[in-house]
Protein backbone atom coordinates (compact mmCIF):
# COMPACT_ATOMS: atom_id res chain seq x y z
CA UNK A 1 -4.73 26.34 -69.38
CA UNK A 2 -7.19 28.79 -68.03
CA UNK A 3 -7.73 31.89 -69.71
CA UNK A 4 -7.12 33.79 -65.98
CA UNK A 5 -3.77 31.96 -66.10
CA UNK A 6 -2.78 32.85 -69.31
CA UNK A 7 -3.63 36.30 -68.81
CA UNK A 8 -1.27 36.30 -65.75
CA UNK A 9 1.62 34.82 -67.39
CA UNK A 10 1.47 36.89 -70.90
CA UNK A 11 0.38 39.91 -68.92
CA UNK A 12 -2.59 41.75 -68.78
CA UNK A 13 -1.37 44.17 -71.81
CA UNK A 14 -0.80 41.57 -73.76
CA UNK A 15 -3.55 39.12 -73.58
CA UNK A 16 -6.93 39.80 -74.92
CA UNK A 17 -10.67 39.66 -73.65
CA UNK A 18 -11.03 36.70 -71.66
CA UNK A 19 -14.35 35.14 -71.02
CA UNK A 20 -17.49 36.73 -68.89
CA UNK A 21 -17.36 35.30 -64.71
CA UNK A 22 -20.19 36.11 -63.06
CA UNK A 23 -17.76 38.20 -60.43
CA UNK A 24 -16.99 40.19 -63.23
CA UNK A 25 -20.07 42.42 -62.75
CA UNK A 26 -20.01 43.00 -59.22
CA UNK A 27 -15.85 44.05 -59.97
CA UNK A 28 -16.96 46.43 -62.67
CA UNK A 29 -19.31 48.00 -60.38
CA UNK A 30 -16.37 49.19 -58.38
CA UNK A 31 -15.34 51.62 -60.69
CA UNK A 32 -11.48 52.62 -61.82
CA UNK A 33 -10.29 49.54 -60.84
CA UNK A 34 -6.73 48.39 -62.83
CA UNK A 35 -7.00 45.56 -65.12
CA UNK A 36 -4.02 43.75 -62.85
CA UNK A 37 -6.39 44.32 -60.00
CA UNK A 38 -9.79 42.86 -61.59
CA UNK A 39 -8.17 39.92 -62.51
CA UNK A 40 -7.19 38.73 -58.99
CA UNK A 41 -10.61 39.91 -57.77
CA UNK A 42 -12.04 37.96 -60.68
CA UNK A 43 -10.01 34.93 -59.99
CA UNK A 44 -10.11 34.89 -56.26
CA UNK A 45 -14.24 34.81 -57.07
CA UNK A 46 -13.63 32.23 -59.18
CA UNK A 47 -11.62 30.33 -56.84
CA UNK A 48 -14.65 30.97 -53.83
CA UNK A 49 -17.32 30.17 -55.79
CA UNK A 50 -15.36 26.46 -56.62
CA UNK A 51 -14.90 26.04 -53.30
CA UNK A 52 -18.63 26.70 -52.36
CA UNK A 53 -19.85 24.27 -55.03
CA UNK A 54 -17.90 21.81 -54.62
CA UNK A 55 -19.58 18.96 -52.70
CA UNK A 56 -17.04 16.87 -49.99
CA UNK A 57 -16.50 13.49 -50.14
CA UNK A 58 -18.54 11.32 -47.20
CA UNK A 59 -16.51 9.94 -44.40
CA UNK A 60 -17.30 7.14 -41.98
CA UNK A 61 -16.23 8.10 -38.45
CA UNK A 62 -13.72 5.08 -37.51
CA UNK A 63 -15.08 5.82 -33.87
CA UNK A 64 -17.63 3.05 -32.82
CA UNK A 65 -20.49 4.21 -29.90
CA UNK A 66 -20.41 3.44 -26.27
CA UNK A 67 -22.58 0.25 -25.95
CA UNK A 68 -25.89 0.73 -24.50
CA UNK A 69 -26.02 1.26 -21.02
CA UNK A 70 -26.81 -1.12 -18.50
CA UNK A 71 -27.00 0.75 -14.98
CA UNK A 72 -29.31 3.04 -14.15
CA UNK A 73 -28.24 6.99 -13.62
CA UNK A 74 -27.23 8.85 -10.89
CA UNK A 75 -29.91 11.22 -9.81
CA UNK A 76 -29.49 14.90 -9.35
CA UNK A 77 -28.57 14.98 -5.39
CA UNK A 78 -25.67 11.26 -5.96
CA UNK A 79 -24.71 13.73 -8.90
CA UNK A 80 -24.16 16.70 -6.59
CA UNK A 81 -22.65 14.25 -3.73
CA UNK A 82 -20.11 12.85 -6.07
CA UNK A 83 -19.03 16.51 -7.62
CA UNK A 84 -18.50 17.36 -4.10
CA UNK A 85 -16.15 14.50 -3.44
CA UNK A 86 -14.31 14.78 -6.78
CA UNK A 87 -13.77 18.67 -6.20
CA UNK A 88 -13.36 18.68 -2.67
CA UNK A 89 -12.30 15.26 -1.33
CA UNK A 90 -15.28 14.93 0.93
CA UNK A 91 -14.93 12.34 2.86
CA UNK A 92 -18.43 10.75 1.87
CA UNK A 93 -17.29 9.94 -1.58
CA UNK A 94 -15.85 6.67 -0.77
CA UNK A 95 -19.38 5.46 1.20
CA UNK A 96 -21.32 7.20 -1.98
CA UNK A 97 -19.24 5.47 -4.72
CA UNK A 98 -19.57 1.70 -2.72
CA UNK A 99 -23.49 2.49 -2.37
CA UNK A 100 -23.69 3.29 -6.33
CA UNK A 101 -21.54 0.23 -7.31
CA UNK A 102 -23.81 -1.83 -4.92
CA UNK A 103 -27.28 -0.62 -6.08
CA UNK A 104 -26.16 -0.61 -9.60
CA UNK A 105 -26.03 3.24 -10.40
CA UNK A 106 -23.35 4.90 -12.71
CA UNK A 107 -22.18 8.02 -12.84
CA UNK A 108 -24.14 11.30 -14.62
CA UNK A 109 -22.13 11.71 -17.94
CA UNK A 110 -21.82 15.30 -17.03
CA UNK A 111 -19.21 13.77 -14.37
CA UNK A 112 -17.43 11.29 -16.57
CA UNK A 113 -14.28 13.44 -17.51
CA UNK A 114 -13.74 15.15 -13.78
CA UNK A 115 -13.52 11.07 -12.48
CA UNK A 116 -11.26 10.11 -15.58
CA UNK A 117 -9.06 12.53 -14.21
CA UNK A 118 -8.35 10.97 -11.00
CA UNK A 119 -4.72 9.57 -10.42
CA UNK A 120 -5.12 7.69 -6.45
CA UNK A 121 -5.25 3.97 -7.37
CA UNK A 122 -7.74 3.41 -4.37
CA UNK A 123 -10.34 6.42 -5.74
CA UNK A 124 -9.63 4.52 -9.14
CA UNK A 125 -10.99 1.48 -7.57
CA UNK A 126 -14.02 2.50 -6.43
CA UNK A 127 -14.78 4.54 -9.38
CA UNK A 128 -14.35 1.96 -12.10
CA UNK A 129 -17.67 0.18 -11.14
CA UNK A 130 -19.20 3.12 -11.82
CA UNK A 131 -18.44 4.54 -15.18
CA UNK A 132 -20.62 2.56 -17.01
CA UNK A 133 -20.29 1.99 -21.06
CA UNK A 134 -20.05 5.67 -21.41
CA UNK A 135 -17.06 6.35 -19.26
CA UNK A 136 -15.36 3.06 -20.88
CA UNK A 137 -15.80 4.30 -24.39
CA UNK A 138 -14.32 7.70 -23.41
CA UNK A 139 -11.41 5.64 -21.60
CA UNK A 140 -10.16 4.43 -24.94
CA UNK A 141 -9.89 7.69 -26.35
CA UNK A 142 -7.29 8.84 -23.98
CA UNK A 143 -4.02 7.04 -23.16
CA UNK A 144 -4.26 8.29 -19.42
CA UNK A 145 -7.59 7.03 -18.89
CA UNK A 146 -6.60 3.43 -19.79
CA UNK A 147 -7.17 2.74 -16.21
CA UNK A 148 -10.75 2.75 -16.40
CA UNK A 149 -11.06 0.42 -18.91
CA UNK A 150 -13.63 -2.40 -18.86
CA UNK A 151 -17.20 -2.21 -17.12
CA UNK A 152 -15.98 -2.59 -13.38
CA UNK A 153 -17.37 -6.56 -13.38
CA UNK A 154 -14.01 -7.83 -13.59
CA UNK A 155 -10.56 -6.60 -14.74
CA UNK A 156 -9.96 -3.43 -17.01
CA UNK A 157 -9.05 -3.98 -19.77
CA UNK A 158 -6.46 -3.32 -22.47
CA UNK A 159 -6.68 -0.27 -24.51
CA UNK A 160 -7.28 -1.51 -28.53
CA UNK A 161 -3.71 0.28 -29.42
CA UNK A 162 -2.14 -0.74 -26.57
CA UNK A 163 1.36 -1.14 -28.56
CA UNK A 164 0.97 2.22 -30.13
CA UNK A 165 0.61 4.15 -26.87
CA UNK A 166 3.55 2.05 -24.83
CA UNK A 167 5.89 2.66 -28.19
CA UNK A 168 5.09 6.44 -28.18
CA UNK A 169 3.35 7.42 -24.56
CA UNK A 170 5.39 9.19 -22.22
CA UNK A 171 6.95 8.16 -18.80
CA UNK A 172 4.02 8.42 -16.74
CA UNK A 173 1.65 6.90 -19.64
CA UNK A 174 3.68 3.91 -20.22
CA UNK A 175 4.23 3.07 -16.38
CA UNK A 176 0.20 3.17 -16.16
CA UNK A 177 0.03 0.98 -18.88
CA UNK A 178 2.49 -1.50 -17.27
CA UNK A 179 0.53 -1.99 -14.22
CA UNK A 180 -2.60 -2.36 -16.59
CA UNK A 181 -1.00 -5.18 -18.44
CA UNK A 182 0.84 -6.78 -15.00
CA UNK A 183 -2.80 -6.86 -14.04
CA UNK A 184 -4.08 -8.60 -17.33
CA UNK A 185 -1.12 -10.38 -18.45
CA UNK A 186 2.11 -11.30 -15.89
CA UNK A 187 3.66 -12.91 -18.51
CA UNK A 188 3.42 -10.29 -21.16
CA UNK A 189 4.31 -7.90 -19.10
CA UNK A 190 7.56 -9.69 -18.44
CA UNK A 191 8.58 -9.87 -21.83
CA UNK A 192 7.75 -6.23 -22.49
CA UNK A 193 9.65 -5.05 -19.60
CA UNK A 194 12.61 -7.45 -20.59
CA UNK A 195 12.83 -5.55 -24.03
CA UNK A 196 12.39 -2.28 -22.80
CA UNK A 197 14.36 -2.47 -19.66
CA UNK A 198 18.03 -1.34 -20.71
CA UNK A 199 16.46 1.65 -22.14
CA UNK A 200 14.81 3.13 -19.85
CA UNK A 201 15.99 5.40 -16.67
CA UNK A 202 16.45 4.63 -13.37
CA UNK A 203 12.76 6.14 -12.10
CA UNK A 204 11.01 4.16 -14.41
CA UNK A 205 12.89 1.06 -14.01
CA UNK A 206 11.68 0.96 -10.05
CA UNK A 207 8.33 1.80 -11.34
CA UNK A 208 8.21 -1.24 -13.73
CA UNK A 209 10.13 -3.26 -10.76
CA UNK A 210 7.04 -2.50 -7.88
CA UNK A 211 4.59 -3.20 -10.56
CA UNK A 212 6.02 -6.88 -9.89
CA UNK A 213 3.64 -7.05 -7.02
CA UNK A 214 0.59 -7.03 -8.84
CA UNK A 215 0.20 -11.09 -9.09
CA UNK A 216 3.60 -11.81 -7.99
CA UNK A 217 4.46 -15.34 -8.92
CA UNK A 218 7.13 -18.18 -8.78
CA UNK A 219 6.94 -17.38 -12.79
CA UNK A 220 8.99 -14.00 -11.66
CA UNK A 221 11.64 -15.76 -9.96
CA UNK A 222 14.47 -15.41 -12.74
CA UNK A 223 13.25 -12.18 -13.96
CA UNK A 224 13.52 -10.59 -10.49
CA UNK A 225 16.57 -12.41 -9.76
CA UNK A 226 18.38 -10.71 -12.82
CA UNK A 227 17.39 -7.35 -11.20
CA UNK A 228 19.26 -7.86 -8.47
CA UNK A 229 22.29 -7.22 -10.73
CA UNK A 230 20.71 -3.69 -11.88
CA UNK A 231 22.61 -0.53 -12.01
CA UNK A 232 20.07 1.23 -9.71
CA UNK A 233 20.34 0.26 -6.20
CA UNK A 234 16.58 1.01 -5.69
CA UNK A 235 15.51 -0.97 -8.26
CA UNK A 236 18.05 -3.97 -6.26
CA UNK A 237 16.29 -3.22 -3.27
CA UNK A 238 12.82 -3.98 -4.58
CA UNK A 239 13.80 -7.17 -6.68
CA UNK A 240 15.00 -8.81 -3.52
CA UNK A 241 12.27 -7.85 -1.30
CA UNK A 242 9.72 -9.41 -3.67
CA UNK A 243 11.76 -12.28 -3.78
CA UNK A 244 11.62 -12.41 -0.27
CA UNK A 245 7.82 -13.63 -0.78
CA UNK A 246 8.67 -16.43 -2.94
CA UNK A 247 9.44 -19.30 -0.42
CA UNK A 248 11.17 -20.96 -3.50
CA UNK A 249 13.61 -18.23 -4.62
CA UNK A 250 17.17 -18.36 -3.39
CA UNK A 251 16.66 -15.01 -2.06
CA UNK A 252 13.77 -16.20 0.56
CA UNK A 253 15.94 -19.45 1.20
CA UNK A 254 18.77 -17.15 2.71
CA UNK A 255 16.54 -15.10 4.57
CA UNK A 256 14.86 -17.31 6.06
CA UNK A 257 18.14 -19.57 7.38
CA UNK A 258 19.57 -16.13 8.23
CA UNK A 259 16.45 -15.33 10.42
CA UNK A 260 16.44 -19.07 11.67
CA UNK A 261 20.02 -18.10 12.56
CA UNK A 262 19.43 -15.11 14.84
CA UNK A 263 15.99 -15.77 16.33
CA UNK A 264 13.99 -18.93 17.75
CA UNK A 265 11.01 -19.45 19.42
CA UNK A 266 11.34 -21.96 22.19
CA UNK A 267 9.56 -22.89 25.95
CA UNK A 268 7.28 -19.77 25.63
CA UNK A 269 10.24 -17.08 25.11
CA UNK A 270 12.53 -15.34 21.86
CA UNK A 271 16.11 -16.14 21.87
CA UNK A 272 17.71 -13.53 19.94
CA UNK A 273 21.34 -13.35 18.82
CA UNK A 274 21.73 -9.91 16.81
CA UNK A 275 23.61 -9.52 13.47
CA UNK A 276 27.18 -8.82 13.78
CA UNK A 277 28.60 -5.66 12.88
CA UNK A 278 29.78 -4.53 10.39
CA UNK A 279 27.03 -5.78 7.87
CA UNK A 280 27.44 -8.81 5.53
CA UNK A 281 27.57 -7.45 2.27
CA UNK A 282 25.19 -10.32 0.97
CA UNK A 283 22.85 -9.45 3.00
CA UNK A 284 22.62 -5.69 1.12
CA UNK A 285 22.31 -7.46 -2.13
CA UNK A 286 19.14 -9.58 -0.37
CA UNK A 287 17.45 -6.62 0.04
CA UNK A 288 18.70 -5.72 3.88
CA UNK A 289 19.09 -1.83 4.60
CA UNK A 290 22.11 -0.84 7.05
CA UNK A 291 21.14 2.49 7.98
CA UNK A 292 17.82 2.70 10.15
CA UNK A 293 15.19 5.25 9.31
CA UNK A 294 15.78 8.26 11.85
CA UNK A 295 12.26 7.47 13.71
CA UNK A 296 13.24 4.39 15.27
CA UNK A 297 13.83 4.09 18.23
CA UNK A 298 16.94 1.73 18.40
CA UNK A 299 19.91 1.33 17.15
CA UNK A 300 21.23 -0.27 13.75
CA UNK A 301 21.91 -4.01 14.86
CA UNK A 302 18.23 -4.26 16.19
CA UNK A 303 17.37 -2.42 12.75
CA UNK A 304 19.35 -5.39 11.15
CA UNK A 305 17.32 -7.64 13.37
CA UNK A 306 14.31 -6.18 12.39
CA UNK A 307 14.69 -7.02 8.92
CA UNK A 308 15.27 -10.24 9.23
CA UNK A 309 11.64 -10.82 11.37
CA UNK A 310 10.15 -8.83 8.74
CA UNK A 311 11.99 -10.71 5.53
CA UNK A 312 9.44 -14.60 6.81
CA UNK A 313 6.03 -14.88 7.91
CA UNK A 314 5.18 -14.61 11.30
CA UNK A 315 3.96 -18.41 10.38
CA UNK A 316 7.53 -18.98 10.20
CA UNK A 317 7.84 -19.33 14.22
CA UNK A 318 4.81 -21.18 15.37
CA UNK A 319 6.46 -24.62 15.16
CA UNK A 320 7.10 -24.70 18.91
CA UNK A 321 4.46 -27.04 20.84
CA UNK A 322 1.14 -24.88 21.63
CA UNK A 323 2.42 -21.79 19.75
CA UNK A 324 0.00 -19.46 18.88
CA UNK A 325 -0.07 -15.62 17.41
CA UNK A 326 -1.27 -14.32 21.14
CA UNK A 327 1.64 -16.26 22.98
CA UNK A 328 4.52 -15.11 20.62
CA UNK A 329 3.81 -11.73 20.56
CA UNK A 330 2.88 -11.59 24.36
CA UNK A 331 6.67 -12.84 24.50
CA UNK A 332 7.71 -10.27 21.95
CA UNK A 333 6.71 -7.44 24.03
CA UNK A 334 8.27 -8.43 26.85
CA UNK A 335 11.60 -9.14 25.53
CA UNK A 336 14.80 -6.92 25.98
CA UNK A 337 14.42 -6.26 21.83
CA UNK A 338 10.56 -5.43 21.98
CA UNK A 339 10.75 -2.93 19.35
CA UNK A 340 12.66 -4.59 16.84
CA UNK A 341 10.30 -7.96 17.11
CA UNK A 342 7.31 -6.48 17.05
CA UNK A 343 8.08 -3.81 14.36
CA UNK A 344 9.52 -7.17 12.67
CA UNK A 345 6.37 -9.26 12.97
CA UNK A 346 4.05 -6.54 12.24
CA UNK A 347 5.71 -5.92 9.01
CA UNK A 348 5.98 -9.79 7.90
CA UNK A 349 2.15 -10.23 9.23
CA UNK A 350 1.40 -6.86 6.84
CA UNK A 351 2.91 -8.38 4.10
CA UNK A 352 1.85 -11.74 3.89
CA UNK A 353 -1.80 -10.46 5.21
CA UNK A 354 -1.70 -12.66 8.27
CA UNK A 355 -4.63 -11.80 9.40
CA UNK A 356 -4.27 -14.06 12.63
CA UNK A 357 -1.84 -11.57 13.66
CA UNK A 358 -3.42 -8.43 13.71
CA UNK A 359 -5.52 -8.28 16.73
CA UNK A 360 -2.61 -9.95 19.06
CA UNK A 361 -0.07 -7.38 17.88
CA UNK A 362 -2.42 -4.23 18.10
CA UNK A 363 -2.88 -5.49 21.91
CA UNK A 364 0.71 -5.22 22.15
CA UNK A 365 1.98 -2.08 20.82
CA UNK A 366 -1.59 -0.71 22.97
CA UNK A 367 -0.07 -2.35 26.17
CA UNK A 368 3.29 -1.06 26.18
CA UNK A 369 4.98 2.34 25.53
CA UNK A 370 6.60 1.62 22.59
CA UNK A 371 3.82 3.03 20.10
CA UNK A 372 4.70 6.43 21.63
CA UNK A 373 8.37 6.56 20.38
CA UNK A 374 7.70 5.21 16.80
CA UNK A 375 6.35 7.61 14.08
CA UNK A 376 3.58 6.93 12.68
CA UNK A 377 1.72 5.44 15.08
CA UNK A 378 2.17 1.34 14.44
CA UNK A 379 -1.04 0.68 15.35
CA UNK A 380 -2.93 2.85 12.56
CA UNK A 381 -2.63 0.16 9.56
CA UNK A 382 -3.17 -2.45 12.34
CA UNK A 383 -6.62 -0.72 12.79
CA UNK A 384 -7.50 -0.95 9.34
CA UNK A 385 -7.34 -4.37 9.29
CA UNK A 386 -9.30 -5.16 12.30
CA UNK A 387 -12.28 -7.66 11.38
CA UNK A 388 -15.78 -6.03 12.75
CA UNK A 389 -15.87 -8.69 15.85
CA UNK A 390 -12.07 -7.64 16.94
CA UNK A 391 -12.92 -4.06 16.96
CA UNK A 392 -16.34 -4.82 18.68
CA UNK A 393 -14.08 -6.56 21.63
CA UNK A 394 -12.34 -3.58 21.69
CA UNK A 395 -14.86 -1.15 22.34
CA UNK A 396 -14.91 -0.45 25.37
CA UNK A 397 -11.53 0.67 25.67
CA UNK A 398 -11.57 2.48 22.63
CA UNK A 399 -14.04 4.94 23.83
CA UNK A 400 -12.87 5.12 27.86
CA UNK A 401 -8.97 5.60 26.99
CA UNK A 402 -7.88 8.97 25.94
CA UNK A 403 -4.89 7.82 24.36
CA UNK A 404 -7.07 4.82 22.00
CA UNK A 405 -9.46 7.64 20.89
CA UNK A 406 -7.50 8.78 18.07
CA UNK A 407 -7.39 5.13 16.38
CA UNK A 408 -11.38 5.56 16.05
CA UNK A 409 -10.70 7.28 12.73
CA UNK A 410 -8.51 4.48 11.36
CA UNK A 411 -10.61 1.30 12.02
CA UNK A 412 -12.50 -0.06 8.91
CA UNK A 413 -16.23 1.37 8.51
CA UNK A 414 -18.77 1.48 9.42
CA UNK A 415 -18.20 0.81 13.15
CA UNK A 416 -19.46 -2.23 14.70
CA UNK A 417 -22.65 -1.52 16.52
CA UNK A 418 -20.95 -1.98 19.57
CA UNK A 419 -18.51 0.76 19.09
CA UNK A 420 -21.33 3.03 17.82
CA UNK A 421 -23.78 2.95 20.43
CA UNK A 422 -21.02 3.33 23.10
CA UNK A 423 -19.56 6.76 21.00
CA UNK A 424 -23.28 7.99 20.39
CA UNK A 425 -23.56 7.86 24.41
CA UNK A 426 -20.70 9.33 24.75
CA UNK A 427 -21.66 12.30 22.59
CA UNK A 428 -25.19 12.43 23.82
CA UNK A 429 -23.73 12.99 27.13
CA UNK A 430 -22.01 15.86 26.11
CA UNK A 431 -18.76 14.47 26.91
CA UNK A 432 -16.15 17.68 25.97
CA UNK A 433 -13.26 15.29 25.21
CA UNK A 434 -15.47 14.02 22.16
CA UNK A 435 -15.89 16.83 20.17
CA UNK A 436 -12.52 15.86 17.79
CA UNK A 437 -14.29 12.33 17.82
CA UNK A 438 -17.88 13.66 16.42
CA UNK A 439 -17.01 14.33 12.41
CA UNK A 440 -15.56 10.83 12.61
CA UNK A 441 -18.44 9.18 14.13
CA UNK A 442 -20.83 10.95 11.72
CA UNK A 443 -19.18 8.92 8.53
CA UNK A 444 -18.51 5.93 10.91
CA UNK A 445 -21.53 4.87 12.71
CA UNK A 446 -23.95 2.94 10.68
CA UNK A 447 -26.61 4.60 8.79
CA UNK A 448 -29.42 2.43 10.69
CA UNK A 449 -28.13 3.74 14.02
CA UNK A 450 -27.63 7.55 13.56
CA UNK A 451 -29.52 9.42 15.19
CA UNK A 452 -33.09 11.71 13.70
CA UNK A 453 -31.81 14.67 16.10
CA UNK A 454 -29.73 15.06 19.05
CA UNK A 455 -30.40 17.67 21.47
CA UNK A 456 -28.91 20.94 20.80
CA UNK A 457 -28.52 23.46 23.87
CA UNK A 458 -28.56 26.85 22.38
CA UNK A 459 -25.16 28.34 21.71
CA UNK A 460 -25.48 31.74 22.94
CA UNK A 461 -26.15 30.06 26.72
CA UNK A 462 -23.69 27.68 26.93
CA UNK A 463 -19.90 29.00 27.60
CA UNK A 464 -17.37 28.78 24.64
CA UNK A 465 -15.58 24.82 24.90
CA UNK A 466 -19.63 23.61 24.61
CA UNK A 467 -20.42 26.13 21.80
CA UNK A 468 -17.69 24.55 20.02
CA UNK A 469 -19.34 20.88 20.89
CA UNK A 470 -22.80 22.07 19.77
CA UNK A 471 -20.94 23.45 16.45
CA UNK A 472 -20.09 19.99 15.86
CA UNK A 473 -23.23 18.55 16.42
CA UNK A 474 -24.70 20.63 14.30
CA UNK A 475 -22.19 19.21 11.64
CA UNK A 476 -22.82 15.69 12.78
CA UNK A 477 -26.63 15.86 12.38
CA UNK A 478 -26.19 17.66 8.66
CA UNK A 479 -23.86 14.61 7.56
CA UNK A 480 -26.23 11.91 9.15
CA UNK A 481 -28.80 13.57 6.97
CA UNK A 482 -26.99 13.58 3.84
CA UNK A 483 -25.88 10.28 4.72
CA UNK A 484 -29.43 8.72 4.83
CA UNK A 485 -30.59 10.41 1.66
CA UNK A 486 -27.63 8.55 -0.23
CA UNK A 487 -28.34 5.49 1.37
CA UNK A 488 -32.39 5.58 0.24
CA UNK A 489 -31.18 6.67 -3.25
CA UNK A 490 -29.32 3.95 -3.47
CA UNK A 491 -31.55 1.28 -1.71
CA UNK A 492 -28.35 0.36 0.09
CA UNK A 493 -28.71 -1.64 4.01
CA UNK A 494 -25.52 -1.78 6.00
């Protein structure tokens, strides 16, 4: 026992002299201090002075390093380009991210945790080649950034504690690491979602159930199947659509005899029956929705009818002689149910990623008057899938009709040179009715076609509507600018 404690317990009348500290000169210089007093100072000195001398025991950080880097960094102006984007969704950051990944370039470290913290799976996407070792290292730290796992040359990859963060992450953490593994590992991802799926809510079930997608396989037939028995009728809903792309699952097999049943394709022309009312209640439990969404433009047997067109590939009807895409939807749009077929077939060619069907069917909802009465516009995911030629075919009507103009900002980029050269005319012509069209063009048009300088006619003698056109093209030549730089940073042709 120390003499300090002994003093304390037998009291400070009691006990005698104890020992010199080296605090007790410093406490003596004081002056009147109690005896009860000193000896706390004295021991509290003690206690410090232990505490200073002591020497702590060496730990190894269990944190490895990020691997050495193997892409070059972003300089200062990508650095400034991509802050921009990330703060401001600028609507460059999508050409500046494909350039880096292209030419090799990763991001500035200083950027690392602002694109961690993006949530849009496509900005994910195009962000993942460009983290480097760095941003992967710093991906395993935190469960949210599991996403960005890996190096971007391949898959992401699995977080190291993968079970500990899905047996203790919460609802949004565990879905992200569902889709991670669906993307990795189908099967695992089955099992895990067969243990876990009684206990968890309604939300996440449906989140678990869309993550089916990912890789969808015959090997998800019976798992799927047994959802179609869930308490949730959303989470139904989804099982039996997904099962609607497995030609093998009984699911697909009724679908497709109940489409066979209500529509054929023969001698050039749709023969349509519709669904009688009221609604089969099999065909709910399929995956069928009775009441139509409040946009369309028809009533709820032609919804039912949709459905069914949408539930098959469009493949599904070319077995008549000489059937091809062009013919059957040219027949579609003519026919008494025009809306219903080709809101059918554009779904089921959508879905399947029929890419045979895409051109035909934009022709049709652009020839007739349907487009108008549908929200949104049909014809806007139809436009992003438009191969460079098909949009280059479509050029010239794309820039002459009023009502196609508006698509311009939808079609894949950049613009075929066709398209370009006939906007940049357009525009250099001073053409009024292009002004909306100008921002667009400046992210659209290839870099190797834009413009050094278009001619500016000073604003102050020009009448307001062209002020506001020579605003833009102000706008138009700082973007082509900024647009060039990134592309010699990056060494990038398009």
């Amino acid at each position: 026992m120390s003499e300090r404690l002994r003093e304390a317990i037998v009291g400070t009348a009691h006990a005698g002299a104890h020992a010199a500290s080296a605090a007790d000169g410093l406490i003596a210089k004081l002056g009147g201090i109690e005896r009860e007093r000193a000896l706390l100072l004295s021991a509290a000195a003690d206690a410090l002075m232990r505490r200073a001398g002591r020497v702590l025991p060496q730990r190894r950080s269990e944190l490895q390093p990020a691997a050495a880097e193997t892409l070059r960094v972003s300089s200062v102006q990508l650095t400034a380009a991509v802050r921009a984007g990330l703060e401001q969704d600028d609507d460059l950051l999508e050409e500046t991210l494909t350039r880096m990944a292209r030419a090799g370039v990763r991001l500035a470290p200083e950027l690392l945790p602002l694109a961690l913290e993006q949530t849009a799976p496509a900005l994910r996407a195009l962000l993942r080649p460009v983290l480097g070792q760095r941003g992967a290292w710093l991906a395993q730290q935190r469960p949210e950034w599991a996403w960005a796992l890996g190096t971007g040359e391949g898959a992401p990859a699995l977080p190291p504690d993968f079970e500990l963060r899905w047996a203790e992450g919460n609802a949004a953490e565990r879905r992200q690491l569902f889709i991670l593994l669906r993307e990795q590992d189908p099967a695992r991802a089955r099992e895990l979602a067969t243990e876990a799926w009684k206990h968890e809510r309604a939300e996440q079930r449906a989140a678990f159930a869309e993550a089916f997608a990912q890789g969808l396989s015959p090997d998800d037939q019976a798992f799927l199947h047994g959802l179609l028995d869930d308490r949730s009728a959303l989470v139904q809903r989804i099982a039996a659509r997904l099962l609607w792309r497995l030609p093998g699952s009984e699911v697909a097999e009724r679908m497709t005899a109940r489409a066979r049943a209500h529509v054929r394709f023969e001698n050039g022309a749709w023969l349509v029956e519709l669904p009688a009312e009221p609604l089969d209640p099999s065909w709910l439990r399929d995956g069928v929705t009775e009441k139509p969404p409040d946009a369309l433009p028809f009533g709820q047997r032609q919804w039912w009818l949709l459905q069914l067109v949408a539930a098959v590939p469009c493949s599904t009807w070319l077995a008549s002689p000489c059937a091809t895409p062009q013919q059957l939807v040219a027949a579609a749009a003519a026919h008494e149910y025009a809306g219903a077929l080709l809101s059918g077939l554009r779904r089921a060619a959508l879905q399947y990623d029929e890419r045979s069907w895409f051109a035909p069917l934009w022709d049709a909802w652009t020839n007739s008057d349907l487009a108008a009465a549908i929200t949104p516009d049909p014809r806007i995911v139809l436009s992003q899938k438009l191969s460079p030629q098909e949009v280059a075919a479509r050029a010239e009507r794309l820039v002459s009709e009023d009502g196609l103009r508006v698509l311009l900002q939808h079609l894949p980029r950049p613009w075929p040179e066709a398209l370009a050269l006939r906007v940049l005319a357009a525009i250099a012509e001073l053409r009024l009715s292009f002004r909306g069209i100008i921002p667009v063009a400046a992210l659209a048009i290839p870099v190797a076609l834009l413009p050094d300088a278009l001619p500016l006619p000073d604003r102050t003698q020009v009448d307001y509507p062209l002020r506001a056109f020579v605003r833009a093209l102000a706008d138009f030549q700082e973007v082509a600018a900024l647009r060039r730089s990134i592309a010699a940073e990056t060494m990038g042709d398009d």
